[in-house]
C-alpha atoms as a PDB file:
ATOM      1  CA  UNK A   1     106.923 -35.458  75.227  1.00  0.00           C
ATOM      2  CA  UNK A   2     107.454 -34.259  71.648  1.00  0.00           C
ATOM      3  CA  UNK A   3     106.216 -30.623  70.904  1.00  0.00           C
ATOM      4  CA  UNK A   4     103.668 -30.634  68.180  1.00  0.00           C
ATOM      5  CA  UNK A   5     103.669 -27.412  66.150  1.00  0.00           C
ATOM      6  CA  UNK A   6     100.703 -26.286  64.660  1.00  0.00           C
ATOM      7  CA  UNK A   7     100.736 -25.914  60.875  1.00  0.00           C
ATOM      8  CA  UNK A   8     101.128 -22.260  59.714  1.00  0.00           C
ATOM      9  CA  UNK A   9      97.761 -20.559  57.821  1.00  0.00           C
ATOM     10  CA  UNK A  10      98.832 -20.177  54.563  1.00  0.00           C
ATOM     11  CA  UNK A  11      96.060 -18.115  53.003  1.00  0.00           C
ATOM     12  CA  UNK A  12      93.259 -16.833  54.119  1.00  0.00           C
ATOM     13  CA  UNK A  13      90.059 -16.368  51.933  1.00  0.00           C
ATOM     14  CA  UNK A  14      86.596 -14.646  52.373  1.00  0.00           C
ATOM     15  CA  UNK A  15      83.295 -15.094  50.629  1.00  0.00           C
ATOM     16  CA  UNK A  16      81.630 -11.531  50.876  1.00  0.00           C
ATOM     17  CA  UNK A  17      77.901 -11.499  49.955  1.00  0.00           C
ATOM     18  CA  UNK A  18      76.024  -8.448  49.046  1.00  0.00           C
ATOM     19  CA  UNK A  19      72.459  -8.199  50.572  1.00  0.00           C
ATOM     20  CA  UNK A  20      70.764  -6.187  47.098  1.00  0.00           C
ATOM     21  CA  UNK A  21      69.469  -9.250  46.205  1.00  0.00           C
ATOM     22  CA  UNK A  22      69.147 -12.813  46.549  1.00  0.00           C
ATOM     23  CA  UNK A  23      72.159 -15.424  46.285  1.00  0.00           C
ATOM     24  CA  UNK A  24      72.414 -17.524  43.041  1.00  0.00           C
ATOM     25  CA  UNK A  25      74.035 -19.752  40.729  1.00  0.00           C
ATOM     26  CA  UNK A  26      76.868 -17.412  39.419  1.00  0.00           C
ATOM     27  CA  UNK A  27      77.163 -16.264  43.401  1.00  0.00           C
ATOM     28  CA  UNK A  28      78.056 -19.881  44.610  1.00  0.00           C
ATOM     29  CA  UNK A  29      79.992 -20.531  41.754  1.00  0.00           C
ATOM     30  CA  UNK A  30      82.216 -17.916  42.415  1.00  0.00           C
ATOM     31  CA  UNK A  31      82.078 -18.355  46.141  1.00  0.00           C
ATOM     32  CA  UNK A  32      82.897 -22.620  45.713  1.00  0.00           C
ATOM     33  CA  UNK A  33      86.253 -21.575  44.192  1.00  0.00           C
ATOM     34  CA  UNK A  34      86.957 -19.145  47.423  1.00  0.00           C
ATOM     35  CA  UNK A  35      86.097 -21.729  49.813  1.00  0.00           C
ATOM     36  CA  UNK A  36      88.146 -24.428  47.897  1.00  0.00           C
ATOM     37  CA  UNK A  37      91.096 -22.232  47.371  1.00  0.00           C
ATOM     38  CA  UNK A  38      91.354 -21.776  51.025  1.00  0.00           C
ATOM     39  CA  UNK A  39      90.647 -24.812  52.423  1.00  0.00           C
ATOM     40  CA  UNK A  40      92.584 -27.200  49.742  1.00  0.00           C
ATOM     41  CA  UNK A  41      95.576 -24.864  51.189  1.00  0.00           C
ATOM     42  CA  UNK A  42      94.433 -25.588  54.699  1.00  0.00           C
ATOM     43  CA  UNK A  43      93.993 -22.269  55.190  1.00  0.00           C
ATOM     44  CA  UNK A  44      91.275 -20.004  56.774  1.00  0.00           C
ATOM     45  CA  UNK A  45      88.060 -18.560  55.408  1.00  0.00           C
ATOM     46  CA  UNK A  46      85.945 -15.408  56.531  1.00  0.00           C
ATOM     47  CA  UNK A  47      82.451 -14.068  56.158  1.00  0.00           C
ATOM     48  CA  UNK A  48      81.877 -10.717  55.280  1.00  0.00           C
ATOM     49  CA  UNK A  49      78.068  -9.299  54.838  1.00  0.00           C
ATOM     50  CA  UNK A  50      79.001  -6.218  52.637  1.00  0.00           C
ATOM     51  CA  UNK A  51      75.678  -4.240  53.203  1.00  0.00           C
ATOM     52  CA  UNK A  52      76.484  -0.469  52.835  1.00  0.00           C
ATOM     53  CA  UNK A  53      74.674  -0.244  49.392  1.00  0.00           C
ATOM     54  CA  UNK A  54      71.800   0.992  51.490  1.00  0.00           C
ATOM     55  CA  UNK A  55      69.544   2.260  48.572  1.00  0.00           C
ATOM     56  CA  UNK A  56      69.609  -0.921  46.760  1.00  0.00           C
ATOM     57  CA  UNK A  57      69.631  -3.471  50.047  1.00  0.00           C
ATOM     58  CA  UNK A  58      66.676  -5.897  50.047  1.00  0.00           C
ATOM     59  CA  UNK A  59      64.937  -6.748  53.480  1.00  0.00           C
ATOM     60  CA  UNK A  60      65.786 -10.006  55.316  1.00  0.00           C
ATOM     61  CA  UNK A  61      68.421 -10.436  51.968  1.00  0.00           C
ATOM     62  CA  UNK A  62      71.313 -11.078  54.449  1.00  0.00           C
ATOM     63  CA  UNK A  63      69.394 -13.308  56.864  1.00  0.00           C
ATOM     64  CA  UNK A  64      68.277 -15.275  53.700  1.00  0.00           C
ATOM     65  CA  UNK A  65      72.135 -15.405  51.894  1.00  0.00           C
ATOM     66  CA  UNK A  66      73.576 -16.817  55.196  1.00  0.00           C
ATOM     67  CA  UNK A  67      70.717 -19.751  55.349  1.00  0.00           C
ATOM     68  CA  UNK A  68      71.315 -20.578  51.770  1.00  0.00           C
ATOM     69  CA  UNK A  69      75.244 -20.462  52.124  1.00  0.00           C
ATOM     70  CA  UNK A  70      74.979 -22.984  55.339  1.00  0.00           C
ATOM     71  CA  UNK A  71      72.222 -25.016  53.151  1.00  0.00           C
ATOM     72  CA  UNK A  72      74.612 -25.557  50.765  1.00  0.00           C
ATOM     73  CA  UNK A  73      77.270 -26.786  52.735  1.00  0.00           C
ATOM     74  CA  UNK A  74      79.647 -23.449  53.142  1.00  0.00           C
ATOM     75  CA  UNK A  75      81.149 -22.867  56.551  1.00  0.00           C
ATOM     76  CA  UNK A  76      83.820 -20.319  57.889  1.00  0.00           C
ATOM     77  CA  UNK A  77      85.903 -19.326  60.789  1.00  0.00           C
ATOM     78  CA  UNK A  78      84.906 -16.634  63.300  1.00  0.00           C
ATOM     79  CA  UNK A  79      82.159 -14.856  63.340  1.00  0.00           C
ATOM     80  CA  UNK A  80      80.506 -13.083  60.722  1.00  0.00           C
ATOM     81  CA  UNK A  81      81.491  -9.503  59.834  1.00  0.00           C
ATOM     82  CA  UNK A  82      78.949  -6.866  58.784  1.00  0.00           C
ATOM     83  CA  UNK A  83      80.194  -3.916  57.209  1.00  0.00           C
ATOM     84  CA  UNK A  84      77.262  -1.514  58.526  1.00  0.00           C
ATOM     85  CA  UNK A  85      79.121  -2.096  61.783  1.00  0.00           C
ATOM     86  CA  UNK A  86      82.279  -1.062  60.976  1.00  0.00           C
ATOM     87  CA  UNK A  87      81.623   2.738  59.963  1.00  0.00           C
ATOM     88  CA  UNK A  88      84.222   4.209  62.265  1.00  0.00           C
ATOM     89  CA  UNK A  89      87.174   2.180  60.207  1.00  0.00           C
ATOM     90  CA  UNK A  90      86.290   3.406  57.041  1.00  0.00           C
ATOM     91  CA  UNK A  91      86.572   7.164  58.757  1.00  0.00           C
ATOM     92  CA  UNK A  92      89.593   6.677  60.298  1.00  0.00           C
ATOM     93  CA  UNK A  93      90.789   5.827  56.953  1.00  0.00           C
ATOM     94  CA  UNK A  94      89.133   9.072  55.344  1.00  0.00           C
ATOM     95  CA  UNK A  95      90.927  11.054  57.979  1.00  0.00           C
ATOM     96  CA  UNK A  96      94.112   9.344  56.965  1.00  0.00           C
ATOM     97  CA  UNK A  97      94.176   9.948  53.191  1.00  0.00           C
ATOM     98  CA  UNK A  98      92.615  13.768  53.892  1.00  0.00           C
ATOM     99  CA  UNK A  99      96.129  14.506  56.026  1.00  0.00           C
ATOM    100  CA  UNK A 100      97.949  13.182  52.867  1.00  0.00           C
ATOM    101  CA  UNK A 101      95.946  15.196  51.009  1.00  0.00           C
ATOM    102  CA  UNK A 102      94.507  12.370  48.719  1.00  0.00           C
ATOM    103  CA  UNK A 103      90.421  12.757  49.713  1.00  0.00           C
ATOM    104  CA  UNK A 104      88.699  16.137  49.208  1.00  0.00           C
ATOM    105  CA  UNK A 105      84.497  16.396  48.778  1.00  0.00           C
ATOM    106  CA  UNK A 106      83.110  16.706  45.619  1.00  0.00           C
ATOM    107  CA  UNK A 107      79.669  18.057  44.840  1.00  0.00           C
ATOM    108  CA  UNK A 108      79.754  16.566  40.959  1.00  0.00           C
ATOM    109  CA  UNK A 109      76.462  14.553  39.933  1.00  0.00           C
ATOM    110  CA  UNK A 110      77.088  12.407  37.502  1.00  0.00           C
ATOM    111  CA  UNK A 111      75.652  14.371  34.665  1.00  0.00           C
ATOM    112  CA  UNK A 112      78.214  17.140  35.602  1.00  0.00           C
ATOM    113  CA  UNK A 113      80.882  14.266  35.005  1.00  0.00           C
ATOM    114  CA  UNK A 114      79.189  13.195  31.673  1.00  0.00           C
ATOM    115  CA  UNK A 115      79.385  16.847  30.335  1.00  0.00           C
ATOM    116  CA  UNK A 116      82.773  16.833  31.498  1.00  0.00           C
ATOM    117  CA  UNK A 117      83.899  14.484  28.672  1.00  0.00           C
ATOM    118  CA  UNK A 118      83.371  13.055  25.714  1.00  0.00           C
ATOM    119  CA  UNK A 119      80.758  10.056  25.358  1.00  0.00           C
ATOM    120  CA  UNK A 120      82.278   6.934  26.563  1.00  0.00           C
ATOM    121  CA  UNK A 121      81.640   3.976  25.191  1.00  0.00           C
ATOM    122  CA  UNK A 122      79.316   1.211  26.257  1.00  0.00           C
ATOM    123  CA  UNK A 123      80.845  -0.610  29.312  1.00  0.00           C
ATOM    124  CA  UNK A 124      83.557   1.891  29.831  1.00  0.00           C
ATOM    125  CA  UNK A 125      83.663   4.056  33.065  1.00  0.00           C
ATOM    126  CA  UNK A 126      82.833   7.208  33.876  1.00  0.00           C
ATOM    127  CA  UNK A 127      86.258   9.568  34.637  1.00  0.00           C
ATOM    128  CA  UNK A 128      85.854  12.467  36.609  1.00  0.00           C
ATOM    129  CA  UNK A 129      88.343  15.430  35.714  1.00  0.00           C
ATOM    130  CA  UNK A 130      88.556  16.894  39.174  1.00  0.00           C
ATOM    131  CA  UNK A 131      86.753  19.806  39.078  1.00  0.00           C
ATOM    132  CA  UNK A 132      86.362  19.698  42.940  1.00  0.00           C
ATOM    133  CA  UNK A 133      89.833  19.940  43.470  1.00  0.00           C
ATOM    134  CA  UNK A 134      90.535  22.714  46.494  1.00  0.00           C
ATOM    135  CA  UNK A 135      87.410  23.830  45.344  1.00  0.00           C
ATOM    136  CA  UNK A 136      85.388  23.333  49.512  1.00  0.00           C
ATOM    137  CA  UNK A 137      86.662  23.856  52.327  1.00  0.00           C
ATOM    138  CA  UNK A 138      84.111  22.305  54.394  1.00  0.00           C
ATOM    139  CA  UNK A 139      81.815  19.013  53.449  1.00  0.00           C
ATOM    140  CA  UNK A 140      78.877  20.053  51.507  1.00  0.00           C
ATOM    141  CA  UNK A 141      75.629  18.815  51.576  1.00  0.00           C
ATOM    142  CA  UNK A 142      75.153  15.793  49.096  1.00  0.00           C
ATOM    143  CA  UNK A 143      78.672  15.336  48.802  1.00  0.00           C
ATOM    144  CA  UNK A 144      81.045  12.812  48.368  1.00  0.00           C
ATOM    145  CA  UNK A 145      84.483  11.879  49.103  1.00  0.00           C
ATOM    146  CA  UNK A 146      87.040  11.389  46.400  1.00  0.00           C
ATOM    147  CA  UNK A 147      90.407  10.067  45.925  1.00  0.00           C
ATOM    148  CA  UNK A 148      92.777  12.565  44.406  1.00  0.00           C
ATOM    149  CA  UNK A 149      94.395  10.533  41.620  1.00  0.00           C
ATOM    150  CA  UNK A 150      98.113  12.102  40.987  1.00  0.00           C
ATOM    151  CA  UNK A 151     101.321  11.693  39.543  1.00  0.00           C
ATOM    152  CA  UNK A 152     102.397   8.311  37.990  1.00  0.00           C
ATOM    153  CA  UNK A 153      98.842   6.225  38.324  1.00  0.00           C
ATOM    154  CA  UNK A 154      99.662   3.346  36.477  1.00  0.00           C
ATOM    155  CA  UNK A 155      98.979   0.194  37.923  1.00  0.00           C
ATOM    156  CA  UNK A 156     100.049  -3.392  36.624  1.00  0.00           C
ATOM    157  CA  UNK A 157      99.450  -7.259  38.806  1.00  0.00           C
ATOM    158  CA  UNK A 158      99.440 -10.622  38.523  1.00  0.00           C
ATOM    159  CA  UNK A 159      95.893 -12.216  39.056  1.00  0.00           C
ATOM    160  CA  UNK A 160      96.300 -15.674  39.907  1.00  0.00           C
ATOM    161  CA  UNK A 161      93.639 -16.590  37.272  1.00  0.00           C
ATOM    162  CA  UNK A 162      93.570 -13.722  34.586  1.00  0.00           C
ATOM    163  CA  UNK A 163      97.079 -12.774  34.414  1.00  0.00           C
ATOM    164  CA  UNK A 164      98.427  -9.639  34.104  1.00  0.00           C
ATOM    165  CA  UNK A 165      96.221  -6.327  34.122  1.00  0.00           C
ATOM    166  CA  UNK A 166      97.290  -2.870  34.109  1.00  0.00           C
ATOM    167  CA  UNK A 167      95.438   0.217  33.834  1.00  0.00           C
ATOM    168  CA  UNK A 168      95.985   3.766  34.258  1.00  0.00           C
ATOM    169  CA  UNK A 169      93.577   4.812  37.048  1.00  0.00           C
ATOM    170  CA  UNK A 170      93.599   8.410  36.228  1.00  0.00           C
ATOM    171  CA  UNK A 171      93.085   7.894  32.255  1.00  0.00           C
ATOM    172  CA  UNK A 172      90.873   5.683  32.995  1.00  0.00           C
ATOM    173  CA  UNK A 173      88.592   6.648  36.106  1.00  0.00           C
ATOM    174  CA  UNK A 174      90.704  10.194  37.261  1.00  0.00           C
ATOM    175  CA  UNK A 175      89.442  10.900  41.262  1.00  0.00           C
ATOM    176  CA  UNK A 176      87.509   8.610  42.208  1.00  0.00           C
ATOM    177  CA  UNK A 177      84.931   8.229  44.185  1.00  0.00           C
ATOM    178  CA  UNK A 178      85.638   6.460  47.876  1.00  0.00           C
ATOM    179  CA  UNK A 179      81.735   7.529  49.992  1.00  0.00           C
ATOM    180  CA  UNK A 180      78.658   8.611  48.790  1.00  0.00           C
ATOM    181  CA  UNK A 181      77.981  11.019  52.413  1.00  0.00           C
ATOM    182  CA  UNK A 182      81.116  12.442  54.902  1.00  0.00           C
ATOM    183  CA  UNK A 183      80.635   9.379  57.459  1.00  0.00           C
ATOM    184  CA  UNK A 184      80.161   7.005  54.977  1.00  0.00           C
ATOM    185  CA  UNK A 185      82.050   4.282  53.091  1.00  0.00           C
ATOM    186  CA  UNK A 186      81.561   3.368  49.285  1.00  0.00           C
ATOM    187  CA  UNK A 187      82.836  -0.193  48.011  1.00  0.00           C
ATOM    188  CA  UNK A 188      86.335   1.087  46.813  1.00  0.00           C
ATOM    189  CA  UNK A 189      87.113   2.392  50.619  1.00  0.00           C
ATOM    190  CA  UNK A 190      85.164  -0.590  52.640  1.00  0.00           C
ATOM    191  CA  UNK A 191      87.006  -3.476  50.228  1.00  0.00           C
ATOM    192  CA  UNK A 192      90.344  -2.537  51.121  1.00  0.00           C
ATOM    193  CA  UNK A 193      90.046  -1.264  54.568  1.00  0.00           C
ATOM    194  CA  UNK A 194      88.387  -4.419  55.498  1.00  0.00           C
ATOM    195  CA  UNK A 195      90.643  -6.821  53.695  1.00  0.00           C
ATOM    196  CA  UNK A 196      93.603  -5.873  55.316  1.00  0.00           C
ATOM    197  CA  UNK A 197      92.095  -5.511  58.809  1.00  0.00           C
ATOM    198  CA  UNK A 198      90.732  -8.867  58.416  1.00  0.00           C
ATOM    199  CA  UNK A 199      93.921 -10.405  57.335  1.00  0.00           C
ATOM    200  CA  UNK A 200      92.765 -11.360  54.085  1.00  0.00           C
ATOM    201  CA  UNK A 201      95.718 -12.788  51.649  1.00  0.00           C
ATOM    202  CA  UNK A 202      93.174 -13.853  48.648  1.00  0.00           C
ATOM    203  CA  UNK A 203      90.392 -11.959  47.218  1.00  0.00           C
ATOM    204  CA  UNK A 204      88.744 -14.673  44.733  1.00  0.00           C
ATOM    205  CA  UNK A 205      85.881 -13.011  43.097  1.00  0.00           C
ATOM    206  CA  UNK A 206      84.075 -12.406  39.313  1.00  0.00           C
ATOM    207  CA  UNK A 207      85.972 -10.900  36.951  1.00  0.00           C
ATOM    208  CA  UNK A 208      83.836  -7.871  35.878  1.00  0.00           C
ATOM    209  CA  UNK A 209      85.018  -6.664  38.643  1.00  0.00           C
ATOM    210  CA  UNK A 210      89.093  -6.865  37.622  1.00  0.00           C
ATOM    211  CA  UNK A 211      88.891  -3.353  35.947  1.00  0.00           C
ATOM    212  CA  UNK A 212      88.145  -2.026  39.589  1.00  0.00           C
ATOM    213  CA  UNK A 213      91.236  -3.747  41.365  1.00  0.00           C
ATOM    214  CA  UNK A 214      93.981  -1.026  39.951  1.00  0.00           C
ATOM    215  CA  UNK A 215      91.851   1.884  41.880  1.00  0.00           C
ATOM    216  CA  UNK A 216      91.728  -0.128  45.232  1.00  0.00           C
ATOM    217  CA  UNK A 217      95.668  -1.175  45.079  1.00  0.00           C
ATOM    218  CA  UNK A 218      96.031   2.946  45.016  1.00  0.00           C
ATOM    219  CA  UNK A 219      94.345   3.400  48.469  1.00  0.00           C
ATOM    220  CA  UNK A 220      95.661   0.055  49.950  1.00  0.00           C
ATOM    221  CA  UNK A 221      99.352   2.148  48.600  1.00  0.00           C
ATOM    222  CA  UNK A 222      98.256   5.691  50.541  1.00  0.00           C
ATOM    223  CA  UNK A 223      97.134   3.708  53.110  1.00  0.00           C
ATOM    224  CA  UNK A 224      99.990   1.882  53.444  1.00  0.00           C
ATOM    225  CA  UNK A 225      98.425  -1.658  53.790  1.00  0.00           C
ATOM    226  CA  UNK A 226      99.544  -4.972  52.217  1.00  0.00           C
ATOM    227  CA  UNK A 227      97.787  -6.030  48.847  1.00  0.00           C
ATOM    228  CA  UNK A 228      96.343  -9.497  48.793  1.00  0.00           C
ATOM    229  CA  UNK A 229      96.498 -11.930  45.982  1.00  0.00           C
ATOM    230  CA  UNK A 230      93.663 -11.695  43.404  1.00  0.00           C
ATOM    231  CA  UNK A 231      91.549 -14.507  41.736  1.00  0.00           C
ATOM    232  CA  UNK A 232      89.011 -13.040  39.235  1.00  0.00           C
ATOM    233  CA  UNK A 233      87.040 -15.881  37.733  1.00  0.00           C
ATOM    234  CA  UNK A 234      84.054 -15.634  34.856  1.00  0.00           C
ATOM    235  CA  UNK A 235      80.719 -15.359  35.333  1.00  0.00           C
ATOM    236  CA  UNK A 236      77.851 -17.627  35.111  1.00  0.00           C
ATOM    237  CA  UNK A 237      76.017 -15.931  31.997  1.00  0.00           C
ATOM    238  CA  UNK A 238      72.149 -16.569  30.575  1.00  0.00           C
ATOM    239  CA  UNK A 239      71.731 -18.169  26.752  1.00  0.00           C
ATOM    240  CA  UNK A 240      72.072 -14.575  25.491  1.00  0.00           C
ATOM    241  CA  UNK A 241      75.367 -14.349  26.866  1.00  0.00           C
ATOM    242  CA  UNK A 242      74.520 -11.806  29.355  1.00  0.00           C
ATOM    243  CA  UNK A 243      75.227 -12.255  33.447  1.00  0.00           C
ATOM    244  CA  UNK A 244      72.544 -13.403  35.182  1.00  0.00           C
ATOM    245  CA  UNK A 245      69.273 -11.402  35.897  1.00  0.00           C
ATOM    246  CA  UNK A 246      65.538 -11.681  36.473  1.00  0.00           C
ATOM    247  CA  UNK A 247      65.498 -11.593  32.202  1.00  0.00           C
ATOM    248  CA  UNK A 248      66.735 -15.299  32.385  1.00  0.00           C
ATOM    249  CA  UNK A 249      64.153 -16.669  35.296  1.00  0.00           C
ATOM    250  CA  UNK A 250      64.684 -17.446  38.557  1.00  0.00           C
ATOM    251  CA  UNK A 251      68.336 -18.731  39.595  1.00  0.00           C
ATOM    252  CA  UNK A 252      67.810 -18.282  43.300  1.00  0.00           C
ATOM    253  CA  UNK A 253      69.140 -20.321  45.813  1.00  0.00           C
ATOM    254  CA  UNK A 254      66.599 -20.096  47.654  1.00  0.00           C
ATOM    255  CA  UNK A 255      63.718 -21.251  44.731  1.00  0.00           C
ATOM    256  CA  UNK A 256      65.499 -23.827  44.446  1.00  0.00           C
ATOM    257  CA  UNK A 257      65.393 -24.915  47.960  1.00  0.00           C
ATOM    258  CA  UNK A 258      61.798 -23.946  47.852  1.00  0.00           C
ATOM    259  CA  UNK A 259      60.934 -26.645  45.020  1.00  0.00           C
ATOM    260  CA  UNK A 260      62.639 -29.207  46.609  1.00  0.00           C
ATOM    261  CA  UNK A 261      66.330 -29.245  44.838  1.00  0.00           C
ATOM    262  CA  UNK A 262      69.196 -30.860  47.277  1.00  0.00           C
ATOM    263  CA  UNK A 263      72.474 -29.184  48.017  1.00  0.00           C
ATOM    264  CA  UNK A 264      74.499 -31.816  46.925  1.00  0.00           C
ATOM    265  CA  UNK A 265      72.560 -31.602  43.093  1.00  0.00           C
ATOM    266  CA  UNK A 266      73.294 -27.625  42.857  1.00  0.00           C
ATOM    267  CA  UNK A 267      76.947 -28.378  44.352  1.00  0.00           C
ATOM    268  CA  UNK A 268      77.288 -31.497  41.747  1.00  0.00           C
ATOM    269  CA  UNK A 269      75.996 -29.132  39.051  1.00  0.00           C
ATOM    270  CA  UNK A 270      78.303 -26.450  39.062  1.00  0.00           C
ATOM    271  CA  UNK A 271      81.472 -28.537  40.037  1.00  0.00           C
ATOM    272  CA  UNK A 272      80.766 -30.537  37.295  1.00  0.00           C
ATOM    273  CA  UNK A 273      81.271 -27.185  35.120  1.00  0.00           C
ATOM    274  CA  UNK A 274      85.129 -27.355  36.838  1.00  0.00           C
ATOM    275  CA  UNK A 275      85.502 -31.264  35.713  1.00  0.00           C
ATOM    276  CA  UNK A 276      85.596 -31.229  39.510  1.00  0.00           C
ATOM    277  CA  UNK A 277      82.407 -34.008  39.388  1.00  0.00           C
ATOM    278  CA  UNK A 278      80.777 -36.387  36.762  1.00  0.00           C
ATOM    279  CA  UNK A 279      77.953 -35.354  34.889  1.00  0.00           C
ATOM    280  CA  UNK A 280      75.030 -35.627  36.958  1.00  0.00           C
ATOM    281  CA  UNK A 281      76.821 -36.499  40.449  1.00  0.00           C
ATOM    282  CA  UNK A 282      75.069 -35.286  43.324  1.00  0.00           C
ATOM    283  CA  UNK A 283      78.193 -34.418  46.178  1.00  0.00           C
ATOM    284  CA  UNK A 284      79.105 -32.045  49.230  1.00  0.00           C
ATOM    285  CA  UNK A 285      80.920 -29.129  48.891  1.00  0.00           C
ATOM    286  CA  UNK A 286      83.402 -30.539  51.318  1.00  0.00           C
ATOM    287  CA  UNK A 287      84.012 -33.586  49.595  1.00  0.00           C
ATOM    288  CA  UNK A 288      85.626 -31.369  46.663  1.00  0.00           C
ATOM    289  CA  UNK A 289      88.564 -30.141  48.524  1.00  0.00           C
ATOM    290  CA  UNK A 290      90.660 -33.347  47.557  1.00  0.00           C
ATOM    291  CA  UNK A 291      89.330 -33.073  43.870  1.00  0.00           C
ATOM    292  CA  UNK A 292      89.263 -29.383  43.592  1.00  0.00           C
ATOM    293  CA  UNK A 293      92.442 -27.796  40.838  1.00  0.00           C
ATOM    294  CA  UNK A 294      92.831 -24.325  40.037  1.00  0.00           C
ATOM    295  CA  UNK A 295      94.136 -25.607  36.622  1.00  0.00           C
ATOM    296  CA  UNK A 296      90.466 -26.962  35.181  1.00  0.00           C
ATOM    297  CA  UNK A 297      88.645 -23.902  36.019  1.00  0.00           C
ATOM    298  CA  UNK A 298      87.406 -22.364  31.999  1.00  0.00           C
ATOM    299  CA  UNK A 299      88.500 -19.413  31.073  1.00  0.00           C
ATOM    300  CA  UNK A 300      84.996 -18.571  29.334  1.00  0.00           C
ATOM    301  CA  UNK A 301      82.176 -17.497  30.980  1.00  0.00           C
ATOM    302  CA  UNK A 302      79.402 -20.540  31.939  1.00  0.00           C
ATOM    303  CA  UNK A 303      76.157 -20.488  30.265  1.00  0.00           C
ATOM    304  CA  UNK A 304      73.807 -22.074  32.990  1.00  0.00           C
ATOM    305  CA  UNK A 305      71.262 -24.910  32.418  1.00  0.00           C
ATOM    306  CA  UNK A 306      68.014 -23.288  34.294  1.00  0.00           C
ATOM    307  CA  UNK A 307      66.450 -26.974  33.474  1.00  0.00           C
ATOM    308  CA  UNK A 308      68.466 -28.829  35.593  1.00  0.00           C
ATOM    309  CA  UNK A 309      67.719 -29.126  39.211  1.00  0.00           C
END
């Protein structure tokens, strides 16, 4: 009898939700190219609950995500992954980069880094000089952990969708910050450790989040993990041009469920934004991994119809 050889994963893509609020329109947008990306290749898709933002997590916010993604048709291999479980990781990898000498606590509030520099300008980041250099021995109360940015910092890649970025991380941010307490874990330090223990090979996610990449490729470099393939895509904005908020109504998944709306008309909607559907087609999000195309996805952000479902 003839072996049959199973056919090799060839990526492997995530959707990783945030419980600080509730899942909508610009989320699933984002999160339809993921899950087409990985399984037009055939390849694998994770969940990833990314709740350490523990001030600004909503009650019941991750329960309700992972009802709306199912409701809409999203599904994904293994179980799910919750990052308030995996504290120990992200100190192993503190421990790691404080041997190398490349995390050190900082006791800097952010109005110490403000009078540290001049003004920036709207949108830009904060950089932090690195006062706190050698300057504690021990971790101090209200602390943080930084990265200590040195040498040559520059850091260029290919996104798959935006094309090349580079950016000096320490012009631009200097040490940065990787958890807000000594145990802890802030979204720099989580991102990467958990993308490369999860075997990720694709991070597809919104692009105001590209000028954060070159910081994260420095600690998957001192840790000495691999760096995935990036896919930042553009947001789902209001009429004002602005990404969406309370300001612009209610774009909840959930809402929409409540009033009635079906999956397949939300799914329909935003494919059709991708040429991916006809205007007005109602379909499942599985039925778009033989039309999906990297190729007809806009460049510009998309302004959303709240008048359509």
């Amino acid at each position: 009898m003839e072996e049959v050889l199973e056919k090799p994963v060839t990526c492997t893509g995530r959707l990783a939700p945030s419980p600080t609020g509730a899942l909508h329109l610009g989320n699933v947008r984002t999160f339809m190219i993921a899950y087409l990306r990985a399984r037009s290749q055939g390849g694998r898709l994770l969940m990833r609950m990314e709740d350490l933002d523990h001030p600004r997590d909503k009650p019941g916010a991750a329960r309700e995500a992972i009802e709306d993604l199912r409701w809409l048709g999203f599904e994904w291999d293994g179980e799910i992954v919750f990052q308030s479980g995996r504290r120990e990781l992200y100190r192993d990898a503190i421990g790691k980069l404080r041997e190398k000498g490349l995390a050190y606590p900082c006791t800097c509030s952010r109005k110490d880094v403000e009078s540290a520099q001049s003004a920036p300008h709207e949108g830009e980041q904060l950089r932090y000089p690195g006062t706190c250099r050698g300057k504690h021995e021990t971790f101090p109360p209200g602390a943080c952990w930084r990265f200590r940015v040195d040498g040559d910092s520059r850091v260029a890649f290919d996104d798959a969708f935006a094309g090349r970025f580079e950016q000096d991380v320490g012009e631009t941010l200097g040490d940065f910050p990787l958890a807000r307490d000594e145990g802890g874990a802030g979204y720099t330090l989580a991102v990467v450790v958990d993308d490369a223990e999860m075997g990720v090979t694709e991070v597809v996610r919104a692009d105001d989040l590209l000028p954060a990449t070159p910081a994260q490729i420095l600690v998957q470099r001192a840790l000495g993990l691999p760096t995935p393939g990036y896919f930042h895509v553009p947001l789902v904005v209001g009429p004002d041009g602005r990404r969406l908020a309370k300001r612009h109504g209610d774009t909840r998944i959930s809402s929409y469920r409540a009033r009635g709306a079906r999956p397949e008309r939300i799914i329909g909607y935003l494919a059709e934004s991708f040429a991916w559907a006809e205007k007005g087609e109602e379909i499942r999000l599985a039925d778009l991994v033989e039309r999906f195309s990297s190729a007809t996805i806009p460049h510009e952000p998309l302004v959303a119809d709240f008048d359509v479902f």
